[in-house]
Protein backbone atom coordinates (compact mmCIF):
# COMPACT_ATOMS: atom_id res chain seq x y z
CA UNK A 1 2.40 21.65 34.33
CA UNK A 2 2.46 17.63 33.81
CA UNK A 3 1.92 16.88 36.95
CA UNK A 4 -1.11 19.58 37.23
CA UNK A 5 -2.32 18.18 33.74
CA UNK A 6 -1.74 14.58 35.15
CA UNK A 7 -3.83 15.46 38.01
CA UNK A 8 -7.00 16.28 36.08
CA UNK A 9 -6.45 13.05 33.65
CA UNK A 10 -6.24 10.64 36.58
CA UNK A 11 -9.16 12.10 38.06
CA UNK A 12 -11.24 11.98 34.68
CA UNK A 13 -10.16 7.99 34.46
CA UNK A 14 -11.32 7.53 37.72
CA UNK A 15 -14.54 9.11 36.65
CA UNK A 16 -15.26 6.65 33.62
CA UNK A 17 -13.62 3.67 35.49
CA UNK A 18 -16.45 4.10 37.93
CA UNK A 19 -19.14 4.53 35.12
CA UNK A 20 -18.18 1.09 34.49
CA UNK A 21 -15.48 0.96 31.40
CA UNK A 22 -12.22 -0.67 31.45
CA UNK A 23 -9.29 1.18 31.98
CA UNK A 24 -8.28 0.60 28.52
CA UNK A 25 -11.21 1.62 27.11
CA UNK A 26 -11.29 5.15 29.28
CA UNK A 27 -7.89 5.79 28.22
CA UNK A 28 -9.01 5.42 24.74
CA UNK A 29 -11.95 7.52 24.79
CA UNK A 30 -9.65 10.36 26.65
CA UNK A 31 -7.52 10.26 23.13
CA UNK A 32 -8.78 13.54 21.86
CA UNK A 33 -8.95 15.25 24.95
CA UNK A 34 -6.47 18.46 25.68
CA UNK A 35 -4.07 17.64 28.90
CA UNK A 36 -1.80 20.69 27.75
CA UNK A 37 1.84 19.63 27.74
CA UNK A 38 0.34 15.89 29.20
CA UNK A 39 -1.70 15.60 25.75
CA UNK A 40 1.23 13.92 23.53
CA UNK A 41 2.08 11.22 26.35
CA UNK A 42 -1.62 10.78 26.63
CA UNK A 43 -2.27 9.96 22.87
CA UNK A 44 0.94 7.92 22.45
CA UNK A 45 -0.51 5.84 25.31
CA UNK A 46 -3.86 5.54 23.81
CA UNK A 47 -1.50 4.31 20.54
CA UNK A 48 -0.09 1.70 22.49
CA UNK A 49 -3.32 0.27 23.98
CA UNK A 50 -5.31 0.27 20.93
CA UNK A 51 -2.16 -1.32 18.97
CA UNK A 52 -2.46 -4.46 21.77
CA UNK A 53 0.51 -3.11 23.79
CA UNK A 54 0.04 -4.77 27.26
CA UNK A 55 -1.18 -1.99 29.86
CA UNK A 56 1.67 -2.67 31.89
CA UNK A 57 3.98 -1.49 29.35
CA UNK A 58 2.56 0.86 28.12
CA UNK A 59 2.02 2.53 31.30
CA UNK A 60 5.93 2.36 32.37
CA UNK A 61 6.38 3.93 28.70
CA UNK A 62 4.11 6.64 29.82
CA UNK A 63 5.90 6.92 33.11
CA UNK A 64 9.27 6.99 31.70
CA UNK A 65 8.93 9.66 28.74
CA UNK A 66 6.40 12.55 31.19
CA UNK A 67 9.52 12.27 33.13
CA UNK A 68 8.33 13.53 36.60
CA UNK A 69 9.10 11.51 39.77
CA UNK A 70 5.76 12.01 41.39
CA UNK A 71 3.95 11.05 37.84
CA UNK A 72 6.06 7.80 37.57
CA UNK A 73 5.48 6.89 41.30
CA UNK A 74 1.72 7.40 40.08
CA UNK A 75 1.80 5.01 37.39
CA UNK A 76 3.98 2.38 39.36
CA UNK A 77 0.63 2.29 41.30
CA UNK A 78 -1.86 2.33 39.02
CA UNK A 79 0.03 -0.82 36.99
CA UNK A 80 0.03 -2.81 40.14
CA UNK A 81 -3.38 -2.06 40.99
CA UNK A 82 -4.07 -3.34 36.84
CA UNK A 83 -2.38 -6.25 37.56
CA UNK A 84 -3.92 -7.19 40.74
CA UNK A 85 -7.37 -6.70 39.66
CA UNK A 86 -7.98 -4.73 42.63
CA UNK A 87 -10.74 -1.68 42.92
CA UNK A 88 -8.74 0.80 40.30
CA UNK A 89 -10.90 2.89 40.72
CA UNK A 90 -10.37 3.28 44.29
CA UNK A 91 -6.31 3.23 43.64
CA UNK A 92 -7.16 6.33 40.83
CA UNK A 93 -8.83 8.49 43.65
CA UNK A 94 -6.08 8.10 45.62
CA UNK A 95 -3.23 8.84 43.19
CA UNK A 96 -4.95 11.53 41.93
CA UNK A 97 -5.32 12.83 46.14
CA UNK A 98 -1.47 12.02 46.35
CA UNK A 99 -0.62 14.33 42.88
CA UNK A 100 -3.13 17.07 44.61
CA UNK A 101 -0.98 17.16 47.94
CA UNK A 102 2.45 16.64 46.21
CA UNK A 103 1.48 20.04 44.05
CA UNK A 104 0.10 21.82 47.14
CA UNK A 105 2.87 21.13 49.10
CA UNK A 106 5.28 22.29 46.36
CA UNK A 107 3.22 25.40 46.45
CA UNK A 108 3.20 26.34 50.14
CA UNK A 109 7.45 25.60 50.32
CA UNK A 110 8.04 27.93 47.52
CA UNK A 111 6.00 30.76 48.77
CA UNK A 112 7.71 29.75 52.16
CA UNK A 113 11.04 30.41 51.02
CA UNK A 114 10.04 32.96 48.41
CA UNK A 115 11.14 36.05 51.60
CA UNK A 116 14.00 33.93 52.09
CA UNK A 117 15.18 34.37 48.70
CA UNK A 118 14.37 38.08 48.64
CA UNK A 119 16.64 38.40 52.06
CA UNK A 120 19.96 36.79 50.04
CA UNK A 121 19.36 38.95 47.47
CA UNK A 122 18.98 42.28 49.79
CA UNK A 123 21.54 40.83 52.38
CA UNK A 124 24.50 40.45 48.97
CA UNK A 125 23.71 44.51 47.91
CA UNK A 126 24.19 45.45 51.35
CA UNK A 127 27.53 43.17 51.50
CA UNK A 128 28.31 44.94 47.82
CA UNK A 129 27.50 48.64 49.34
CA UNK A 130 29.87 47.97 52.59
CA UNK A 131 32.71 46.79 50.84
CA UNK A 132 32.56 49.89 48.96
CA UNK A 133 32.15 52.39 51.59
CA UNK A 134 35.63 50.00 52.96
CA UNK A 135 37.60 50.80 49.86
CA UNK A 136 36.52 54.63 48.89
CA UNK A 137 35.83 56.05 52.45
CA UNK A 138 37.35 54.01 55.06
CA UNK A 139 40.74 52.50 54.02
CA UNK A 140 41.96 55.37 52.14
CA UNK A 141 41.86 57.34 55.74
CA UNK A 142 44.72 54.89 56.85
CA UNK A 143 47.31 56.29 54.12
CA UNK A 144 47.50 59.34 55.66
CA UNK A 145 48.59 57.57 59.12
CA UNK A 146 52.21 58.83 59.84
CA UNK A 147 54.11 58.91 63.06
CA UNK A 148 51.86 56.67 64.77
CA UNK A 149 53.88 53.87 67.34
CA UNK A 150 52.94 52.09 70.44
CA UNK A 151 50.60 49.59 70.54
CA UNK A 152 49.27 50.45 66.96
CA UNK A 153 52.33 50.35 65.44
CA UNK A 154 52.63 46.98 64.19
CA UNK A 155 49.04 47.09 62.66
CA UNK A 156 50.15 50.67 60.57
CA UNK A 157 53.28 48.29 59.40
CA UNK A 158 51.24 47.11 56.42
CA UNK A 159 50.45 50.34 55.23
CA UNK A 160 52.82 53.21 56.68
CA UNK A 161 56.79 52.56 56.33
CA UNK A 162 58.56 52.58 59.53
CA UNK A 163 61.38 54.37 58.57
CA UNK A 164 60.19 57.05 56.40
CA UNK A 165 56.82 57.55 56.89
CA UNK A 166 55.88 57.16 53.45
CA UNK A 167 52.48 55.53 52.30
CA UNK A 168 52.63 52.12 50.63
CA UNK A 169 48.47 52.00 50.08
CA UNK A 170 47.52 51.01 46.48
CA UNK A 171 44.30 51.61 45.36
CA UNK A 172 44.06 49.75 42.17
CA UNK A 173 45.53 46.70 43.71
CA UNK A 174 42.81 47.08 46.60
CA UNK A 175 40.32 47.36 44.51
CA UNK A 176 41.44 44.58 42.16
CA UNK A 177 40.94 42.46 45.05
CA UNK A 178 37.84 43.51 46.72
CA UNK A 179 36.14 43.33 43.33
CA UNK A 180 37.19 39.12 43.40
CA UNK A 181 36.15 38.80 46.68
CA UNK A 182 32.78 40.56 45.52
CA UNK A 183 32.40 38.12 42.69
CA UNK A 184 33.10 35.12 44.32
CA UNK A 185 30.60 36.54 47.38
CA UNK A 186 27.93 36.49 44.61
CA UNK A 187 28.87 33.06 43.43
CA UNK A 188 28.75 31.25 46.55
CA UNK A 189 25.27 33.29 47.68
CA UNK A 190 23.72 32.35 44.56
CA UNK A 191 24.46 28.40 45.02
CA UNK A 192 22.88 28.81 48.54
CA UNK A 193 19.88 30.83 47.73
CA UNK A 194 19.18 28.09 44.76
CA UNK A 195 19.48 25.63 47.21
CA UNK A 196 17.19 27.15 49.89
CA UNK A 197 14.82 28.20 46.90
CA UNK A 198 14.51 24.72 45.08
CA UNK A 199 16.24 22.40 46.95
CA UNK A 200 19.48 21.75 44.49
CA UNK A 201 22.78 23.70 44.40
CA UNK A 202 22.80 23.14 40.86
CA UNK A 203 19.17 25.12 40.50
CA UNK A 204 21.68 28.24 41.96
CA UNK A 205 23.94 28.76 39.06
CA UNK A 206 21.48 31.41 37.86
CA UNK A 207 21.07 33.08 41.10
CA UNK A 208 25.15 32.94 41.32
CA UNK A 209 25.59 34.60 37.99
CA UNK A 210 22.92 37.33 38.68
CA UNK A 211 24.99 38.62 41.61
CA UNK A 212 28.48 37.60 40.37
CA UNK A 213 27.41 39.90 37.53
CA UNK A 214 25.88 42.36 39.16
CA UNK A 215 29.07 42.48 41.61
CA UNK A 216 30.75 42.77 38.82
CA UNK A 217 28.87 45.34 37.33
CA UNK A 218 29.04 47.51 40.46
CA UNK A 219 32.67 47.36 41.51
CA UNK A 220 33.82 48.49 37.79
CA UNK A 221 31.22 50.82 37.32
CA UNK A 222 32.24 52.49 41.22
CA UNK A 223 36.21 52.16 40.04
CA UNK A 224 35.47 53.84 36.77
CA UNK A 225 33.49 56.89 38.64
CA UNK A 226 34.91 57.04 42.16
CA UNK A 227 38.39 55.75 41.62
C-alpha cells in the first residue's frame, strides 16, 4: 500500500513542480492531503522542511522510516536530482513510471505463481491420501504373508518370521512413523511453496504450518477412526 500511495504522491509533486513551485513548497502544500498508510511519513516530512531541515535529509528520513526498497531507491533519486539542480520534474515522472512498473510487475508474478501455489497445496493432500491408503489398505495385506520363499523371501524377512511364520507387523508403530514423515512432508512443502509464492523461504513458515497441521490433523483423526 506505500508504495501504491507513494506512487500517486510522486506523481502529484511532479504535477505542482511543473506548475512552477519548489519542491519544498509542493511538499508543503501536499501536508493535508490523505496518502493512506503514506500520510504520516508525508506530514513528518512536510515537518522537517518547514522546520529548515535540509531536503536531503529529510528525504533519507522519509526513505528510511516508509521502509520499502523500491520507495528508498525512489528517494535516493529524487535527492540527487535536488542536489544537482537538474529538471526534477523530469526525474519525478520517471520515478513515479519506475514505482508504476515495480507494482505491475509484482502483480503479474503473483498471479503467475498464484496456480503454482494451488498445485503444492493439491499435490501435499494427494501425498497425505496415498500414504494412507499405504498404511490401512496396502501394508496390512503383507501380515498375512506366510510360507512364502524364493526370490521373495528375503523381502517378507522384515515382516514374516522365518521360522515360525508368525507376523511381526505393528500398526501403531507404522503409523507413528508415517504420521512424522507426513508432518515433516508438510513442513518442507510449505518452505518451498513460500518460496515459489514470494520469493523467501522464510515467507513459507505459514504455508509449512498449514499442512504440517493439517497432516497432523489427518493422520490422528484416520488412526482414531480407521485404526
Amino acid at each position: 500500500e506505500k508504495n501504491e500511495k507513494f506512487l500517486e504522491f510522486a506523481r502529484n509533486l511532479a504535477e505542482s513542480v511543473k506548475s512552477g513551485n519548489p519542491i519544498g513548497q509542493s511538499i508543503l502544500n501536499m501536508r493535508n492531503k490523505n496518502f493512506g498508510a503514506l500520510t504520516p511519513h508525508v506530514q513528518k516530512l512536510a515537518n522537517q522542511i518547514s522546520l529548515g531541515i535540509p531536503m536531503s535529509r529529510a528525504f533519507a528520513n522519509f526513505g528510511d522510516e516508509v521502509g520499502s526498497i523500491a520507495v528508498q531507491r525512489a528517494v535516493t533519486l529524487i535527492r540527487e536530482a535536488e542536489e544537482a539542480g537538474g529538471q526534477i520534474s523530469n526525474i519525478l515522472d520517471s520515478v513515479a513510471n519506475s514505482i508504476y512498473q515495480i507494482e505491475k510487475l509484482k502483480k503479474e508474478r503473483k498471479a503467475a505463481v498464484y496456480s503454482m501455489v494451488v498445485q503444492g497445496y493439491i499435490i501435499f493432500f494427494i501425498f497425505i491420501g496415498i500414504m494412507l491408503v499405504m498404511q490401512f489398505k496396502i501394508l496390512p495385506l503383507t501380515s498375512d504373508m506366510e510360507g512364502m520363499s524364493g526370490g521373495l523371501s528375503a523381502d517378507i524377512d522384515t515382516l514374516t518370521d522365518e521360522n515360525t511364520g508368525e507376523s511381526d507387523f505393528d500398526p501403531k508403530e507404522l503409523s507413528k512413523h508415517l504420521l512424522i514423515l507426513l508432518i515433516v512432508q508438510g513442513l518442507c512443502t510449505g518452505l518451498v511453496v513460500g518460496k515459489l509464492a514470494e520469493g523467501s523461504v522464510k515467507s513459507g513458515i505459514k504455508h509449512s504450518f498449514i499442512m504440517a497441521s493439517a497432516a497432523l490433523v489427518i493422520g490422528s483423526g484416520a488412526n482414531a477412526f480407521l485404526g
